[in-house]
N, C-alpha and C. Protein backbone atom coordinates (compact mmCIF):
# COMPACT_ATOMS: atom_id res chain seq x y z
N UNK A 1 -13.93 73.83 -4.25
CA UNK A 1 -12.60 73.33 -4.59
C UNK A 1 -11.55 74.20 -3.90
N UNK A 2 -10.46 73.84 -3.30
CA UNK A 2 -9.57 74.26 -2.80
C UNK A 2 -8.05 73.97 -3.69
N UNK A 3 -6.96 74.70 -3.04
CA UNK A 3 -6.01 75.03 -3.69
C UNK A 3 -5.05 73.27 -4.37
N UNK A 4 -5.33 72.40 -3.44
CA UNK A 4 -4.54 71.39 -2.85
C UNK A 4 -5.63 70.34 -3.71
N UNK A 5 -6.54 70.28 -3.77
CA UNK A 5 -7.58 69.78 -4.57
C UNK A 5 -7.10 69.66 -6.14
N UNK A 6 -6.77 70.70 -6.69
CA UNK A 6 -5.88 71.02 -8.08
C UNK A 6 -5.22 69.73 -8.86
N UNK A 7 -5.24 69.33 -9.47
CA UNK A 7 -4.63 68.03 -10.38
C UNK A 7 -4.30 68.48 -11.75
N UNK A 8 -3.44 68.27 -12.28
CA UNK A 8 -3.17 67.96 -13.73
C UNK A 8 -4.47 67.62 -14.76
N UNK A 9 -4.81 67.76 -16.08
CA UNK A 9 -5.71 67.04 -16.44
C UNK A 9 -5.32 65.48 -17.09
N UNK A 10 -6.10 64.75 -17.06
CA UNK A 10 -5.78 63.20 -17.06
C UNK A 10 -4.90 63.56 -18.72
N UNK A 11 -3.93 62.53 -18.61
CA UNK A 11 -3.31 62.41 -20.12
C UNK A 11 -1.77 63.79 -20.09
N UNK A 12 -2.14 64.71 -19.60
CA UNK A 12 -1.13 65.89 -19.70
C UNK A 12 0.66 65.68 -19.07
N UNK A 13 1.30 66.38 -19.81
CA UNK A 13 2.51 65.67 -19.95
C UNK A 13 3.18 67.25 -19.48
N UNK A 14 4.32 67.43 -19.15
CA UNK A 14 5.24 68.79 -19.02
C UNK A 14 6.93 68.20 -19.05
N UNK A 15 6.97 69.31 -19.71
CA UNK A 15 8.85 69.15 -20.48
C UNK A 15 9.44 69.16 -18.94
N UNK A 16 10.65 68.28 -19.07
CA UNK A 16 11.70 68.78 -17.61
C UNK A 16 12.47 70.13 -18.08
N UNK A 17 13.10 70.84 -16.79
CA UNK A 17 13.71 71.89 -17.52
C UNK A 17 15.02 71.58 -17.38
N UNK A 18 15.54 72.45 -18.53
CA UNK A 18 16.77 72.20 -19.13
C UNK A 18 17.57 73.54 -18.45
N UNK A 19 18.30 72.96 -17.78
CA UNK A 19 19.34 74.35 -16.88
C UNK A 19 20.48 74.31 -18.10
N UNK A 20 21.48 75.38 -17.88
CA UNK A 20 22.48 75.85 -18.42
C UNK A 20 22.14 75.94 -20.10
N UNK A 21 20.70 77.04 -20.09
CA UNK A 21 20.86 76.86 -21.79
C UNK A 21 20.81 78.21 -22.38
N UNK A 22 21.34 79.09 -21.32
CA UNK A 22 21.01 80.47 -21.54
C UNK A 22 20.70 81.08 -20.64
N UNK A 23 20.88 82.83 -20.35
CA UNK A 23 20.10 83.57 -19.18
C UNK A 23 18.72 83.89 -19.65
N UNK A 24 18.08 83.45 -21.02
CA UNK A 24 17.04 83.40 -21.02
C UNK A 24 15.89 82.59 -20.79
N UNK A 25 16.49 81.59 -20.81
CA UNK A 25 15.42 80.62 -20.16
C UNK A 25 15.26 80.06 -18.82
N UNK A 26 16.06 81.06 -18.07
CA UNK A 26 15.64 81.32 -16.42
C UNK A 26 16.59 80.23 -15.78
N UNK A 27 17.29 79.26 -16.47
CA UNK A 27 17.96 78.67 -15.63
C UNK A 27 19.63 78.42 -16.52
N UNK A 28 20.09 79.77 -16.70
CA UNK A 28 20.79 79.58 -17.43
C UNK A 28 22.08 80.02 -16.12
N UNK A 29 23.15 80.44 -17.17
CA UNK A 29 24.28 80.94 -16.46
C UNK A 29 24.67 79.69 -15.25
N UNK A 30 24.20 80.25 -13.95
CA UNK A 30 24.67 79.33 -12.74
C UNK A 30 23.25 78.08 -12.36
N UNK A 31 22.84 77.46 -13.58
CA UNK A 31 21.96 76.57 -13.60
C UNK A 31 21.07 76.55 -12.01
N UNK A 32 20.88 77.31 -11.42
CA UNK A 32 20.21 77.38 -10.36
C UNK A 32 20.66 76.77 -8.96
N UNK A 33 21.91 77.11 -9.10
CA UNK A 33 23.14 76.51 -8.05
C UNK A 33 23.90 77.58 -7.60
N UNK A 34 23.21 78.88 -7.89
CA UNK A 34 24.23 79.56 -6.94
C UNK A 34 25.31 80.22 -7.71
N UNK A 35 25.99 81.39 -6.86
CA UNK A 35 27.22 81.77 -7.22
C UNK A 35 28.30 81.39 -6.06
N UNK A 36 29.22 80.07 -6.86
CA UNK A 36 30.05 79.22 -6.37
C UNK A 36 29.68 78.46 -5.12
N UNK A 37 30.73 78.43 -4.26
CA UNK A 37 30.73 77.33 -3.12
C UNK A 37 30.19 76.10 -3.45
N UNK A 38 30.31 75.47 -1.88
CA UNK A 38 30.48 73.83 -2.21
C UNK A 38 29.53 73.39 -3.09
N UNK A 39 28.03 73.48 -2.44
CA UNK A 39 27.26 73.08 -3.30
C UNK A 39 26.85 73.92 -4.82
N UNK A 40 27.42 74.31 -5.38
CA UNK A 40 27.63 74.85 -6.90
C UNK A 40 28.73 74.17 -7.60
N UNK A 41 29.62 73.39 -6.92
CA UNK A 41 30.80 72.24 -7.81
C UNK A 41 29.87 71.17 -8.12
N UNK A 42 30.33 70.81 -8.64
CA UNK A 42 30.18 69.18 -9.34
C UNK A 42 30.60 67.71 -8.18
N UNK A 43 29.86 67.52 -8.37
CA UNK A 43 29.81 65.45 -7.10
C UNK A 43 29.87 66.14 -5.83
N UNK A 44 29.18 67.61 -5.69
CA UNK A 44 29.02 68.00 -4.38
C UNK A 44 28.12 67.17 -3.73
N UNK A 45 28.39 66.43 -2.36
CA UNK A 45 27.44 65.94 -1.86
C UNK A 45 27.71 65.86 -0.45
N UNK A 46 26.80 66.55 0.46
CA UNK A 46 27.38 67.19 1.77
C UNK A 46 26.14 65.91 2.45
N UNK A 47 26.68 65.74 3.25
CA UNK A 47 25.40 64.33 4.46
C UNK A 47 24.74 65.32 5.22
N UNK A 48 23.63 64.88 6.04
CA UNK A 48 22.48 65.62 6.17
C UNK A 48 22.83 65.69 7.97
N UNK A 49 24.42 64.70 8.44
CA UNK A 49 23.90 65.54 9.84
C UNK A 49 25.87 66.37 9.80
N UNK A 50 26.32 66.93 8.73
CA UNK A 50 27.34 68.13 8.48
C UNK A 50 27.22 69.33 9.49
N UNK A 51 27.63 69.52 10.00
CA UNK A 51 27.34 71.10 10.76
C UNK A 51 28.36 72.08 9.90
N UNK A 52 28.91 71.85 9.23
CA UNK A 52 29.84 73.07 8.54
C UNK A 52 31.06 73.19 9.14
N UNK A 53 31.57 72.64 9.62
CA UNK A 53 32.91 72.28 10.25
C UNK A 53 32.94 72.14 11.66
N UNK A 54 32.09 72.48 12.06
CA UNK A 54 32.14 72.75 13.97
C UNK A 54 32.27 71.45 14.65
N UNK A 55 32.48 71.07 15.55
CA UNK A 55 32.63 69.82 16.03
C UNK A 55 30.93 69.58 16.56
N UNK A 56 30.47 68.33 15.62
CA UNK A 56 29.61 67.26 15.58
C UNK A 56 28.71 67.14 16.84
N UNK A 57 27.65 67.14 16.83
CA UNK A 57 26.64 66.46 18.00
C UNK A 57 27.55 65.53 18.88
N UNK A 58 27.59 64.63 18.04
CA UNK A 58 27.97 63.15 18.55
C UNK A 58 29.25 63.15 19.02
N UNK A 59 30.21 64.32 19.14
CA UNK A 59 31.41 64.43 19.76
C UNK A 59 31.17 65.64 20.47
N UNK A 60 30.09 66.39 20.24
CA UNK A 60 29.95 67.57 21.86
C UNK A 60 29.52 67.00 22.91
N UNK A 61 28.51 65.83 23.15
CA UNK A 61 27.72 65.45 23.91
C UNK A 61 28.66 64.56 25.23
N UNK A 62 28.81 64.75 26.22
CA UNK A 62 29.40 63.54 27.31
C UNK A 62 29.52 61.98 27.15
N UNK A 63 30.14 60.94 26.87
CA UNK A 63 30.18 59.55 27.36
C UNK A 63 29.61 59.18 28.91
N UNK A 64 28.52 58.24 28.65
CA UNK A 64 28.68 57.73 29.38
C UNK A 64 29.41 56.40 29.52
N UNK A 65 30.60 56.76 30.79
CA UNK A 65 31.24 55.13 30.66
C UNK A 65 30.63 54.27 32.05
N UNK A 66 30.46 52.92 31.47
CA UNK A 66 29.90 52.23 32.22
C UNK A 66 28.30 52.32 32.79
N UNK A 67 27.96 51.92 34.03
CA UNK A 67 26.83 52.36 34.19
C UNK A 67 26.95 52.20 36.01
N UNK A 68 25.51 52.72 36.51
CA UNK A 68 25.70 52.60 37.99
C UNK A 68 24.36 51.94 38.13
N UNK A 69 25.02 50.80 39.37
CA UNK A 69 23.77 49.93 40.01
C UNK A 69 22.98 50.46 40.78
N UNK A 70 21.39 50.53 40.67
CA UNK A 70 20.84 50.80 41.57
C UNK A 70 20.47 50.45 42.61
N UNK A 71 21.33 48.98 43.12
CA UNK A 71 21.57 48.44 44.37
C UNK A 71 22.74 48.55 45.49
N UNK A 72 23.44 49.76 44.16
CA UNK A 72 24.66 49.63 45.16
C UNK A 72 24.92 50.03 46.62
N UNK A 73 26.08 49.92 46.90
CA UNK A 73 26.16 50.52 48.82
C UNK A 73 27.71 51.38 48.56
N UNK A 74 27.46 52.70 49.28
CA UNK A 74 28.37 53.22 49.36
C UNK A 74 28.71 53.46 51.15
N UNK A 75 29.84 53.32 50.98
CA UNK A 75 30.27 52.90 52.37
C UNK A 75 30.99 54.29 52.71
N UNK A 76 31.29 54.63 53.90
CA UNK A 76 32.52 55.46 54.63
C UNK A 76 33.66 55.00 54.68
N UNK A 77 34.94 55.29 54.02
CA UNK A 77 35.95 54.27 54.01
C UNK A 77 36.84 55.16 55.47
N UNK A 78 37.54 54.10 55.65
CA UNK A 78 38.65 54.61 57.31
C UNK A 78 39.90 54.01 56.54
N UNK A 79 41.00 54.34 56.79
CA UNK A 79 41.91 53.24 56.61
C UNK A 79 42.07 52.47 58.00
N UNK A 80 42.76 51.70 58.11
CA UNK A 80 43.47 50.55 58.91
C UNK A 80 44.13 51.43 60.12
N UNK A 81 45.66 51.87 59.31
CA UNK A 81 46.61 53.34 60.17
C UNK A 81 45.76 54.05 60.51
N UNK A 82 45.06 54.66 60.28
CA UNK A 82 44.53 55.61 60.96
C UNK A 82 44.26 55.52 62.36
N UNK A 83 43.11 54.63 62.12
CA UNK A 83 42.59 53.75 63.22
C UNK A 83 43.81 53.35 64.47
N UNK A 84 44.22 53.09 64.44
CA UNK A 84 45.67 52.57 65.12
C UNK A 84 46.18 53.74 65.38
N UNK A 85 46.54 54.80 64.91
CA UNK A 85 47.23 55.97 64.93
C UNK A 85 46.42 57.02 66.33
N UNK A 86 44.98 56.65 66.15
CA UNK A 86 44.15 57.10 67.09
C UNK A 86 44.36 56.63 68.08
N UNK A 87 44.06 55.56 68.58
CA UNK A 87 44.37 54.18 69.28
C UNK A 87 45.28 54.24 70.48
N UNK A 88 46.31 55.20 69.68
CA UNK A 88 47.95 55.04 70.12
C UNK A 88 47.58 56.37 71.17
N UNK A 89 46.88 57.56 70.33
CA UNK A 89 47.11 58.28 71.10
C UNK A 89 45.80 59.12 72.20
N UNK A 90 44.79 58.05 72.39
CA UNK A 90 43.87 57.79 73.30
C UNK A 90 42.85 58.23 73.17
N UNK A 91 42.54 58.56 71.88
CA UNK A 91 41.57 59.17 71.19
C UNK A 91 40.09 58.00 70.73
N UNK A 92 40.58 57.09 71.29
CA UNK A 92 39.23 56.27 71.34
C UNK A 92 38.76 55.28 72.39
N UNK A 93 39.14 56.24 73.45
CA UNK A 93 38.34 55.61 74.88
C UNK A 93 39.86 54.96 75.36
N UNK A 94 39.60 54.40 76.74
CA UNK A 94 40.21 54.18 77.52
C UNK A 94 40.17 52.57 77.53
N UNK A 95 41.37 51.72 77.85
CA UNK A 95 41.30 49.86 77.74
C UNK A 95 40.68 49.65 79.44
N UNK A 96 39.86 48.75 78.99
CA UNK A 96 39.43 47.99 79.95
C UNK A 96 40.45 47.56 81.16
N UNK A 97 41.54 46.61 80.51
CA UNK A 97 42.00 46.21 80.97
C UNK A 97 43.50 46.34 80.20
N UNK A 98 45.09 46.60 80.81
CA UNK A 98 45.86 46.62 80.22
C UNK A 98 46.24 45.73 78.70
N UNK A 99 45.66 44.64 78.87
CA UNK A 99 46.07 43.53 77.71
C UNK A 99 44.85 43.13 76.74
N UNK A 100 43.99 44.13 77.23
CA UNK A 100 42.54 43.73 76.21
C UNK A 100 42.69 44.92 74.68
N UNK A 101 42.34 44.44 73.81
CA UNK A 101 42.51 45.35 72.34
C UNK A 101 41.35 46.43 73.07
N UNK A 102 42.04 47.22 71.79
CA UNK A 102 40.72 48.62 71.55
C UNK A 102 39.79 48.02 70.69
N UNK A 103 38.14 48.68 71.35
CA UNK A 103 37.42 48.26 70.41
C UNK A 103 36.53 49.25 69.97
N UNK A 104 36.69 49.28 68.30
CA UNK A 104 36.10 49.90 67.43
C UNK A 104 34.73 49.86 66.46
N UNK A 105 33.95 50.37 66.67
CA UNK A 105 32.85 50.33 66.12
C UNK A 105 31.98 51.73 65.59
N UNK A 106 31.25 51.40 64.63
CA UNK A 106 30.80 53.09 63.87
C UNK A 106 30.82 54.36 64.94
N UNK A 107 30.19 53.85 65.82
CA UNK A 107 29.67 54.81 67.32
C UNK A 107 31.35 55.75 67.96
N UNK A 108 31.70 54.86 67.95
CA UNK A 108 33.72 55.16 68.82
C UNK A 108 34.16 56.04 67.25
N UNK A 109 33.75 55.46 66.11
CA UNK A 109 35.12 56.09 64.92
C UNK A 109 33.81 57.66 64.29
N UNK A 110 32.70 57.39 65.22
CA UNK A 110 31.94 58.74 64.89
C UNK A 110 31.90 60.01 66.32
N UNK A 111 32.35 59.31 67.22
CA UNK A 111 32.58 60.42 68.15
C UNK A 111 34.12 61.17 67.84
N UNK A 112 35.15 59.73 67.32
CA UNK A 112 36.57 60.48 67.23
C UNK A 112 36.79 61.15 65.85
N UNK A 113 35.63 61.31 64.94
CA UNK A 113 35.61 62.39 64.10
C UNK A 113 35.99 61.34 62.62
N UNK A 114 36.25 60.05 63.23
CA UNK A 114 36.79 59.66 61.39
C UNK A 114 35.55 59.25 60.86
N UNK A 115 34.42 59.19 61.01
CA UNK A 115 32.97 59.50 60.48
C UNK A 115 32.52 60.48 60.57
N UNK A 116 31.40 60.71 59.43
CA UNK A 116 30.49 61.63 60.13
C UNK A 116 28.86 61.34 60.10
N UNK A 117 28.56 59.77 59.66
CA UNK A 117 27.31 59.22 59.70
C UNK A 117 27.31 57.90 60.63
N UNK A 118 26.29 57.82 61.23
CA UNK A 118 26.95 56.69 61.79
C UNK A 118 25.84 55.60 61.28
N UNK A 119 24.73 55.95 60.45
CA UNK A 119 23.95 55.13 59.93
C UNK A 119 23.96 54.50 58.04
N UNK A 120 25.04 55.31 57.81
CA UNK A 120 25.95 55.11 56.54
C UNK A 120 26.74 53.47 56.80
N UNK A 121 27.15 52.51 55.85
CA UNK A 121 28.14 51.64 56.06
C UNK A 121 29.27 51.86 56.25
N UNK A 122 30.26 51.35 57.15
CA UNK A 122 31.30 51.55 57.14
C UNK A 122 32.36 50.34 56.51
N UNK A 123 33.38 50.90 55.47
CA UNK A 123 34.07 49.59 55.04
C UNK A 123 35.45 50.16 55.57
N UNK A 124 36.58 49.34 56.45
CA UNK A 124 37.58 49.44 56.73
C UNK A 124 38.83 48.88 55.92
N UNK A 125 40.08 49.76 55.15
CA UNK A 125 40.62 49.88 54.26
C UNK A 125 42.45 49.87 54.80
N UNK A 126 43.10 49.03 53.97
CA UNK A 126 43.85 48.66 54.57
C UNK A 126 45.31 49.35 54.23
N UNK A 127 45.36 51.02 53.73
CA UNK A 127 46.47 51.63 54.41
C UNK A 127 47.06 52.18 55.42
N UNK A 128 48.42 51.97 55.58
CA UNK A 128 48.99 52.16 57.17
C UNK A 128 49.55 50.77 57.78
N UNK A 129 49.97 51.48 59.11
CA UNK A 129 49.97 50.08 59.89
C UNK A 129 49.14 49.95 60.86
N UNK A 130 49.59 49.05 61.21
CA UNK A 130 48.56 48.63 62.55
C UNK A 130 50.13 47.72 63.96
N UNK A 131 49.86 48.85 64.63
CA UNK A 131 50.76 48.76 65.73
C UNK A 131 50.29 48.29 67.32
N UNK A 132 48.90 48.16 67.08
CA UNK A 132 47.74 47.60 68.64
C UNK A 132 46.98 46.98 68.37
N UNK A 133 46.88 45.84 69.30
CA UNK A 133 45.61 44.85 68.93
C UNK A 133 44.48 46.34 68.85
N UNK A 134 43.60 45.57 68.18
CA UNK A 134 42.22 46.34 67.92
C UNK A 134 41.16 45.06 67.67
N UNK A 135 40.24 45.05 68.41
CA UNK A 135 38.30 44.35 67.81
C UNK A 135 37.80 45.55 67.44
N UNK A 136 37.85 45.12 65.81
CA UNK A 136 37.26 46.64 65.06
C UNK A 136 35.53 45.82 64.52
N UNK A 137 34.49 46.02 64.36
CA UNK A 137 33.40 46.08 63.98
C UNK A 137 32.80 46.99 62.90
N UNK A 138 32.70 46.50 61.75
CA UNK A 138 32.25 47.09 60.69
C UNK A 138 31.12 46.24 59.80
N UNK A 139 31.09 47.04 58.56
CA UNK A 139 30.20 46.70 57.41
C UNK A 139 31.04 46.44 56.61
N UNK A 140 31.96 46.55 56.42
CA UNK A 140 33.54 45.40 55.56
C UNK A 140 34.66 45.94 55.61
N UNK A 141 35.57 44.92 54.94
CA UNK A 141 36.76 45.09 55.28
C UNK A 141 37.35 44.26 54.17
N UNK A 142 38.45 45.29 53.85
CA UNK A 142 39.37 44.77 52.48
C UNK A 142 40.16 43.44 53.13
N UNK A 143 40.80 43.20 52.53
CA UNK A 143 41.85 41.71 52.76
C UNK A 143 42.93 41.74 53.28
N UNK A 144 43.67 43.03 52.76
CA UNK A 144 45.11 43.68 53.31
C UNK A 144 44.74 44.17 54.76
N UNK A 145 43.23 44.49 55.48
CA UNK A 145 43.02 45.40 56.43
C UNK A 145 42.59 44.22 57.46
N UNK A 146 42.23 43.50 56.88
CA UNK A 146 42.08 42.08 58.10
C UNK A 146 43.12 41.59 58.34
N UNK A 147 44.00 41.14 57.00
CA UNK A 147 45.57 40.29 57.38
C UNK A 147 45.74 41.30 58.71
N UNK A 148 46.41 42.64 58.43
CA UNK A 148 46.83 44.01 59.62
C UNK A 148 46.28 43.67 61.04
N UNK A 149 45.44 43.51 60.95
CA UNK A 149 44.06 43.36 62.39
C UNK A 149 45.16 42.60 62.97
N UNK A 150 45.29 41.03 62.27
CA UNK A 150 44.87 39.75 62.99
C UNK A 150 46.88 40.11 63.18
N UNK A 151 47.48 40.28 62.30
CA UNK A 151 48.57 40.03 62.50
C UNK A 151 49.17 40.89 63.80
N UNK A 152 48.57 41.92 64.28
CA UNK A 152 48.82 42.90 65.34
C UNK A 152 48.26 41.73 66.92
N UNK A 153 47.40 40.82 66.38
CA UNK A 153 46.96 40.48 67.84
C UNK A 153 45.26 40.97 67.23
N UNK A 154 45.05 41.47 66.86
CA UNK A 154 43.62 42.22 67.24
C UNK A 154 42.43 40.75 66.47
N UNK A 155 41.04 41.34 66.26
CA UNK A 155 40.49 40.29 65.10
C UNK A 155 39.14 41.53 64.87
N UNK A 156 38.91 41.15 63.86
CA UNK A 156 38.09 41.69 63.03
C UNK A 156 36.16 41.48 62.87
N UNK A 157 34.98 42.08 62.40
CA UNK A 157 33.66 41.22 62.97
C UNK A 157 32.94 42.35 61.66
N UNK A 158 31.98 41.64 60.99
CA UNK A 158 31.69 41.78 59.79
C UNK A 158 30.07 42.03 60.74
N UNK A 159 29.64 43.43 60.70
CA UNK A 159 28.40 43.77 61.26
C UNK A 159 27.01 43.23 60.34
N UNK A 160 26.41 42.11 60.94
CA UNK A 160 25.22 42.03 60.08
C UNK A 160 24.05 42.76 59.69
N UNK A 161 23.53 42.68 58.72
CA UNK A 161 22.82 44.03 58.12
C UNK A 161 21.32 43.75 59.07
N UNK A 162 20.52 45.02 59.20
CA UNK A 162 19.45 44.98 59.85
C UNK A 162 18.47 44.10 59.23
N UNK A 163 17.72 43.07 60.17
CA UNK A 163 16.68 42.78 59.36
C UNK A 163 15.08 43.55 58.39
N UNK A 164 15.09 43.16 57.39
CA UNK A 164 13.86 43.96 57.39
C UNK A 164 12.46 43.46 57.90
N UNK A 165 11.62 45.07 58.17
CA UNK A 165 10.86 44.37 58.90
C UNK A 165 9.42 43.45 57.86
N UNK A 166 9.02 42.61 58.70
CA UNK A 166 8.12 41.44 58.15
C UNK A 166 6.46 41.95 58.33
N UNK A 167 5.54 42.21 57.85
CA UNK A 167 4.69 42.79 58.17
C UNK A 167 3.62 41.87 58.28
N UNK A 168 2.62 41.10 58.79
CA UNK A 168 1.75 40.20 59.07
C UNK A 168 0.56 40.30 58.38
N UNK A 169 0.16 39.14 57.43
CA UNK A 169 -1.04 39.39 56.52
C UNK A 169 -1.93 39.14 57.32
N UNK A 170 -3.06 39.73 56.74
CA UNK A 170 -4.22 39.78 57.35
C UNK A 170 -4.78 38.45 57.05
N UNK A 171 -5.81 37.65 57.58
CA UNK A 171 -6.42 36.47 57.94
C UNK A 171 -7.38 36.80 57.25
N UNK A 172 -7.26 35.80 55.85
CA UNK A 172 -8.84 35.46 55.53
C UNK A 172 -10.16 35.30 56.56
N UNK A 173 -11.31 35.94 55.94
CA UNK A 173 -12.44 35.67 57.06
C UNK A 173 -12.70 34.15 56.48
N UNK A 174 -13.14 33.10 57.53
CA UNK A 174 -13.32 31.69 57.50
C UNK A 174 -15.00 31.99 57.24
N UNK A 175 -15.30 31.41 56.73
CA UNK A 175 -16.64 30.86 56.35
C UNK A 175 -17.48 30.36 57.24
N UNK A 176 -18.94 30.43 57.66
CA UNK A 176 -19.79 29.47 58.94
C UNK A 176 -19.58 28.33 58.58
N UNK A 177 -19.22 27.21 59.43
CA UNK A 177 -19.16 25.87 59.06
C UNK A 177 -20.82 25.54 59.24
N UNK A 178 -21.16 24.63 58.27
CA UNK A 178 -22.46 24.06 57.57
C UNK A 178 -22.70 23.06 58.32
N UNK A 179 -24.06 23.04 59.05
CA UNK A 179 -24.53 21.68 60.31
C UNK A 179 -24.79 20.95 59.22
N UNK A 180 -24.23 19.06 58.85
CA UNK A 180 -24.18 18.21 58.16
C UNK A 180 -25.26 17.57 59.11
N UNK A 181 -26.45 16.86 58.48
CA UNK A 181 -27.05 15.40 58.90
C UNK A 181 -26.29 14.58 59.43
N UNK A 182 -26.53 14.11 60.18
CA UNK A 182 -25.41 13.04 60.98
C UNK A 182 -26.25 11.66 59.61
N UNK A 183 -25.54 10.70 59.76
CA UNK A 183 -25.90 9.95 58.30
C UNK A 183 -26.86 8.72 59.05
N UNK A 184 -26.57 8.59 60.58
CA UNK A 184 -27.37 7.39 60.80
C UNK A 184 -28.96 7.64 61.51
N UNK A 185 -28.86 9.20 61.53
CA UNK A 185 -30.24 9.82 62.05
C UNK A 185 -31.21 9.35 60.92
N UNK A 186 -32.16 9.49 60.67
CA UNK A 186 -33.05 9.25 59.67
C UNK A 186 -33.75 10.38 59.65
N UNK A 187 -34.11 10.65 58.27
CA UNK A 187 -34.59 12.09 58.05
C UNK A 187 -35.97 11.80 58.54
N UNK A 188 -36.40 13.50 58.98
CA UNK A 188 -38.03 13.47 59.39
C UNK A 188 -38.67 13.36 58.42
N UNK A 189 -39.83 12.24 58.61
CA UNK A 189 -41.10 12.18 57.92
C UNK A 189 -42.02 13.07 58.53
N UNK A 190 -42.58 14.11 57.28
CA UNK A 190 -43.88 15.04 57.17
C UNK A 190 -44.91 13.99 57.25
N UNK A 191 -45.63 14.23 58.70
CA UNK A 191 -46.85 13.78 59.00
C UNK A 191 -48.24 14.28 59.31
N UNK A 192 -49.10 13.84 58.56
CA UNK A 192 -50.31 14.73 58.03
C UNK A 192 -51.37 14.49 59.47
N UNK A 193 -52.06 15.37 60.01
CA UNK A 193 -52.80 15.48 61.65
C UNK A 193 -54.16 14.49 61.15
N UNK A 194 -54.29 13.51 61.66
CA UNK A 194 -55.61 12.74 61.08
C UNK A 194 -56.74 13.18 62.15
N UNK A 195 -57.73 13.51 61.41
CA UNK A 195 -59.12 14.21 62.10
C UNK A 195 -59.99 13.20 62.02
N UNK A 196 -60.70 12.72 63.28
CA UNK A 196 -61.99 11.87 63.95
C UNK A 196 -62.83 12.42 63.25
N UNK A 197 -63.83 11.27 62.33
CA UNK A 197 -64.92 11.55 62.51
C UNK A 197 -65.99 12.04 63.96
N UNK A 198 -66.47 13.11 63.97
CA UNK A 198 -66.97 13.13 64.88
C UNK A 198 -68.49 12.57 64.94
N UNK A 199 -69.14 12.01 65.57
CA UNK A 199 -70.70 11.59 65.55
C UNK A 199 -71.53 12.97 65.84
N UNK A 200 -72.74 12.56 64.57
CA UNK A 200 -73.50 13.41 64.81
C UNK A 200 -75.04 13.47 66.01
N UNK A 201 -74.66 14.51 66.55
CA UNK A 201 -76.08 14.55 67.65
C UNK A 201 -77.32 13.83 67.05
N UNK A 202 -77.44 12.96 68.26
CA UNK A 202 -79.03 12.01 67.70
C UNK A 202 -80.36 13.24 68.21
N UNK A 203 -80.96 12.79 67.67
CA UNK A 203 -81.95 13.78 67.43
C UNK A 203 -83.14 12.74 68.93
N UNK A 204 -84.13 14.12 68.89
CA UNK A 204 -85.06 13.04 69.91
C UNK A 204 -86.17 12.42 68.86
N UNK A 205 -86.60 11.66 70.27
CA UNK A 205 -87.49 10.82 69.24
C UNK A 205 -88.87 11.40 69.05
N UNK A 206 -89.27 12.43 69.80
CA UNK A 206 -90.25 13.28 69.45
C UNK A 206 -90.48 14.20 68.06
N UNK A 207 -89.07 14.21 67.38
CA UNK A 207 -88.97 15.00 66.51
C UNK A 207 -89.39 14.40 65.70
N UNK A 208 -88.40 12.87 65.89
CA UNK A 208 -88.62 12.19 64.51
C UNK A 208 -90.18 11.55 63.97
N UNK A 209 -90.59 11.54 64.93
CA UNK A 209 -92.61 11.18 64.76
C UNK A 209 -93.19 12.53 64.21
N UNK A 210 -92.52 13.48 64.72
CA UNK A 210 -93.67 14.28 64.00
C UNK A 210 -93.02 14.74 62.55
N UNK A 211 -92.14 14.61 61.77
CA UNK A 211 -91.63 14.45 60.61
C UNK A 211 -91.96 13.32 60.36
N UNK A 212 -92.33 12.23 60.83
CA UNK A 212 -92.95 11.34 59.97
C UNK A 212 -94.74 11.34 59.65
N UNK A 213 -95.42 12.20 60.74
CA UNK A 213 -96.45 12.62 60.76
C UNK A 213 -96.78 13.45 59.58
């Protein structure tokens, strides 16, 4: 038998105890509540997640607001001015031809420093002005930054995303195709080898006289 094993005997009864009935009966004086504070008053009743005044779990901990997609795309933003501002002052190559726009693309806005990835998206953003035609080439473009483009003379080109690549399934192995009976052949008849009687050697006629002798 062990400690935990222990039971009452069947039928047995025990008094509750009676606090505040004396310091002699062990629960007298401060009925077993202590000397003062909260929980020693009366309709004390403190909740079980209280920290004692400090500011709360549930108000130390950070918000999260909102949430983030795990599809999203974060782009390199340029503004519009900028771009133009460069433009002006020959910082992105030389014109073809006097009356042809500048043309801009990740490669040109990552040599003149307003990138610094050139395999990142680029979205083009429409503060500033725009004072020179420009064919700008990107991964997008706000609404205010295209009106700018087109209204300068220039036009704008929405870079399509790389394809991904397609990888080629492997080819079921095909099965031996099965030689079918042609249907108007007629199947072989099993034919049994028929064996000749053969004749038996005649005997001479000398023999046969003297067996009858």
């Amino acid at each position: 038998m062990k400690l935990h094993d222990l039971r009452p005997a069947p039928g047995a009864t025990k008094d509750r105890i009676r606090v505040g009935r004396g310091i002699a009966a062990g629960k007298g004086k401060t009925a077993g509540r202590g000397t003062k504070g909260q929980k020693a008053r009366s309709g004390a009743s403190i909740p079980a997640w209280f920290e004692g005044g400090q500011t709360p779990i549930h108000m130390r901990v950070p918000k999260l607001r909102g949430f983030r997609p795990i599809n999203r795309i974060e782009y390199q933003v340029v503004n519009i001015g900028r771009i133009s501002a460069y433009a002006e002052a020959g910082r992105l190559g030389e014109l073809l031809t006097p009356k042809s726009p500048y043309t801009v693309n990740p490669e040109i806005l990552r040599a003149a420093g307003l990138i610094t990835k050139e395999r990142q998206p680029v979205k083009i953003l429409g503060s500033g002005d725009v004072s020179v035609p420009l064919f700008v080439l990107a991964d997008a473009f706000t609404a205010s930054a295209r009106s700018k483009v087109e209204a300068a003379g220039g036009s704008v080109q929405t870079i399509a995303p790389a394809p991904e690549p397609v990888v080629a399934a492997e080819p079921e192995p095909t099965p031996a195709p099965e030689v079918e009976q042609a249907a108007d052949e007629p199947a072989p008849v099993a034919t049994a080898e028929v064996v000749e009687d053969q004749p038996e050697p005649a005997q001479d006629d000398a023999d046969t006289d003297a067996a009858e002798a």
